[in-house]
Protein backbone atom coordinates (compact mmCIF):
# COMPACT_ATOMS: atom_id res chain seq x y z
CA UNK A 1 2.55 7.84 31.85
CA UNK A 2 4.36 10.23 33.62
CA UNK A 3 2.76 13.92 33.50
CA UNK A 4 -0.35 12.54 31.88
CA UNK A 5 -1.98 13.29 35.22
CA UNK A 6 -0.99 17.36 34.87
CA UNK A 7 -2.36 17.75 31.42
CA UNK A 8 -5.70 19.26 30.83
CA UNK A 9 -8.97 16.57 29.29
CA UNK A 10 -8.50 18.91 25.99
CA UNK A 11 -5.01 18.67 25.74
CA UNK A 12 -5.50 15.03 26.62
CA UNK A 13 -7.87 14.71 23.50
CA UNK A 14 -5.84 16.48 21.10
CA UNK A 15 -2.70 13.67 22.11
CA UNK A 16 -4.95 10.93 21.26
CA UNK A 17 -5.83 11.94 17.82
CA UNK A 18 -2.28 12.77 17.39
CA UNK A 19 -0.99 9.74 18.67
CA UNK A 20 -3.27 8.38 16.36
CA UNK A 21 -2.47 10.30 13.36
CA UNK A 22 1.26 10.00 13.96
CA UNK A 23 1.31 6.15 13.88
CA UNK A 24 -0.79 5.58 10.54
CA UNK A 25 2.01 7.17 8.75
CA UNK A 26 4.95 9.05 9.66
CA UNK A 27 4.05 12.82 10.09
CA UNK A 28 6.75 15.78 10.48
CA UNK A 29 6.19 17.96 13.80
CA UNK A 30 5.04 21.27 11.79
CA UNK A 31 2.08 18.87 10.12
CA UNK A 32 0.76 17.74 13.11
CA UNK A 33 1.11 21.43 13.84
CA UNK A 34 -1.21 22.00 11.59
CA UNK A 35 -3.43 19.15 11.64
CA UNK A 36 -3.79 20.06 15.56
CA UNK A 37 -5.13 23.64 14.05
CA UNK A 38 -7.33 22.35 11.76
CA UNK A 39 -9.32 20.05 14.86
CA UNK A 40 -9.18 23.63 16.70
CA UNK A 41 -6.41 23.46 19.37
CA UNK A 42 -4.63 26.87 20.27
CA UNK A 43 -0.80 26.95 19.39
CA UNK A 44 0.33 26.60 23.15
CA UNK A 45 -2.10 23.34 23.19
CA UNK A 46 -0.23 22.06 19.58
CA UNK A 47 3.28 23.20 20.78
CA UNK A 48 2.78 21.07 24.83
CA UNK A 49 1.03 18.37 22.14
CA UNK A 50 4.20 18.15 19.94
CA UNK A 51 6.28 18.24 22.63
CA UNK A 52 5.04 15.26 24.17
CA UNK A 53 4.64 13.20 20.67
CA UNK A 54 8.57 13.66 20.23
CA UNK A 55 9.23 12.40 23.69
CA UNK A 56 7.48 9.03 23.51
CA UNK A 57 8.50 8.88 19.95
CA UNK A 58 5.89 9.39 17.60
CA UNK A 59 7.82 12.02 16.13
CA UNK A 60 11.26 12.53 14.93
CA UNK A 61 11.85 15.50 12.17
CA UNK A 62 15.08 13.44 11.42
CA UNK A 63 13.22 9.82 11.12
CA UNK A 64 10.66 11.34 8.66
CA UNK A 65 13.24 13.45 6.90
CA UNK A 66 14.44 9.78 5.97
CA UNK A 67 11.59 8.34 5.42
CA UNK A 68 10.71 11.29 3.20
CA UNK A 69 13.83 11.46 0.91
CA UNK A 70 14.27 7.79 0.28
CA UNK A 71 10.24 7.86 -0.97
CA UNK A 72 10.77 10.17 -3.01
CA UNK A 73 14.66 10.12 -4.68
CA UNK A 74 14.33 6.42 -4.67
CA UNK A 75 10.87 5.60 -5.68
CA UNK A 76 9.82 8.52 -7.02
CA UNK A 77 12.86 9.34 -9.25
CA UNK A 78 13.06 12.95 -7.75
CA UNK A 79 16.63 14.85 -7.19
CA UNK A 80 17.90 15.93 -4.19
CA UNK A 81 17.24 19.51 -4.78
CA UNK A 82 13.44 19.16 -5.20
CA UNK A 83 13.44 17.03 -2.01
CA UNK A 84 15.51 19.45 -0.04
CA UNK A 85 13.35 22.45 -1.49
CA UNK A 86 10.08 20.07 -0.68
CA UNK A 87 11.66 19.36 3.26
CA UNK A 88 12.37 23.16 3.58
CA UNK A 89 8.56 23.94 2.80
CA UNK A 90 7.66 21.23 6.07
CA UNK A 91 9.65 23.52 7.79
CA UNK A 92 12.33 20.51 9.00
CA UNK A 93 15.70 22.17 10.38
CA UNK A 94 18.89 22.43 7.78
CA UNK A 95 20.76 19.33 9.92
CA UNK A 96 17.30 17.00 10.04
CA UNK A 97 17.21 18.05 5.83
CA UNK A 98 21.21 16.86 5.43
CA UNK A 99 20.68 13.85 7.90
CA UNK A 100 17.84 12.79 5.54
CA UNK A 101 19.52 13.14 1.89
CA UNK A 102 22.72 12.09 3.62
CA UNK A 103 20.91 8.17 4.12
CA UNK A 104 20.25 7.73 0.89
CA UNK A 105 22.52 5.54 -1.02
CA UNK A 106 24.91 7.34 -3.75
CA UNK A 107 25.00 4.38 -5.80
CA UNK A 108 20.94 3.47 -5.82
CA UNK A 109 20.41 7.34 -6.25
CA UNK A 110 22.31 6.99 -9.53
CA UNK A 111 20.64 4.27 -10.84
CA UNK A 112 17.05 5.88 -10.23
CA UNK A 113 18.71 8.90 -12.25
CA UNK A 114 20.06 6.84 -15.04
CA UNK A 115 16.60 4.67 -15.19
CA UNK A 116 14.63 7.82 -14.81
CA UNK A 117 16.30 9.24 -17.70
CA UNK A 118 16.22 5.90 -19.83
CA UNK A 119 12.62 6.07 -19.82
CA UNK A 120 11.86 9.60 -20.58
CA UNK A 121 14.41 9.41 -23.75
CA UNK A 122 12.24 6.06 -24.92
CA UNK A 123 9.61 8.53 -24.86
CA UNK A 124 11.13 11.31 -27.19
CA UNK A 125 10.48 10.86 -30.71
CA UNK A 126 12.73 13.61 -32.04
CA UNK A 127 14.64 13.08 -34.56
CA UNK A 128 17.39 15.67 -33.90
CA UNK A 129 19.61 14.28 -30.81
CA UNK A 130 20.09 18.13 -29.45
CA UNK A 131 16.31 18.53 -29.18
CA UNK A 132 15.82 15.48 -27.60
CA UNK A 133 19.31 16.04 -25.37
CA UNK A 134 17.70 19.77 -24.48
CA UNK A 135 14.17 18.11 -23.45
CA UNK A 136 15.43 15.46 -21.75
CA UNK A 137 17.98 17.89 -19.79
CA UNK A 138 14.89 20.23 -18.62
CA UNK A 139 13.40 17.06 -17.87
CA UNK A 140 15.93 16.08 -15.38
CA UNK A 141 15.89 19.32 -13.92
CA UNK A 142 12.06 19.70 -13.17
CA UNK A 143 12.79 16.75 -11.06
CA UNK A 144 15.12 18.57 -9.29
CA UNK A 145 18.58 16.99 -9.99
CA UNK A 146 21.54 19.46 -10.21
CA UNK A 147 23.05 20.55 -13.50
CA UNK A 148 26.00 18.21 -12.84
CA UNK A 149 24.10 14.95 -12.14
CA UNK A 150 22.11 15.56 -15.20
CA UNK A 151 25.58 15.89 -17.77
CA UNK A 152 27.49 12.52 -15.90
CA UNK A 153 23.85 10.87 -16.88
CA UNK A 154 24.27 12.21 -20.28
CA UNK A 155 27.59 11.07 -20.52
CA UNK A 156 27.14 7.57 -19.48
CA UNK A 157 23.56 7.09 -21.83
CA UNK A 158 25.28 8.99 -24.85
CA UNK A 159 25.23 6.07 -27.30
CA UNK A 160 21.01 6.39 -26.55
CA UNK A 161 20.72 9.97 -27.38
């Protein structure tokens, strides 16, 4: 490992348990920021610590930015603007944000919408379409899909409202 031998015993410690924590799941670099904090390393320790994680690859802002957005638009049935909002409070760069919405499929992203939206209206028992259309519209936008997705959804499932 080349530097290994430069690196102070704590700094060695504190890249073990990263190491460690960044390969049971993937981790974005400002949580291991603060999971580094939390076991009591100084912020030039967590920054040198970081550092070396993204060089030998357990971290990538981009990779979990991925990971992240097809969890949660694709499994999770959230919108892109939720996700984005969610990736902006991880403090991941605009580009690694785009990257990460960007690899998610257009097509899948609109079935998760359409299904998502199917099985919210099963739930409404209103009998007056607008107040179900209305509740299933704020809905749709508590999950963070724009204003637009949520009226070509409506479109498409009108025969159900």
């Amino acid at each position: 490992m080349d530097g290994v031998e430069n690196m102070d015993d704590s700094v060695l410690a504190y890249l073990g348990r990263a190491r460690a924590y960044c390969a049971s799941a993937e981790q974005c670099s400002s949580a291991v920021v603060k999971k580094l904090g939390e076991w009591g390393a100084d912020k030039c320790v967590a920054e040198t610590v970081v550092a070396r994680l993204e060089d030998e690859g357990y971290l990538d802002d981009r990779r979990y930015a991925r990971s992240y957005c097809e969890s949660k638009m694709l499994r999770s049935g959230w919108g892109r603007m939720k996700v984005a909002y969610q990736l902006r409070m991880k403090r991941l760069t605009p580009e690694a944000i785009a990257a990460g919405i960007g690899a998610v499929d257009d097509e899948a992203y609109r079935d998760v919408l359409a299904d998502t939206a199917c099985k919210k209206l099963a739930g409404l028992h209103d009998a007056d379409p607008s107040v179900r259309r209305r509740k299933l519209m704020v809905f749709l936008a508590q999950r963070g899909y724009t204003a637009d997705e949520i009226n070509e959804t409506l479109t498409n499932i009108k025969q159900q409202l």
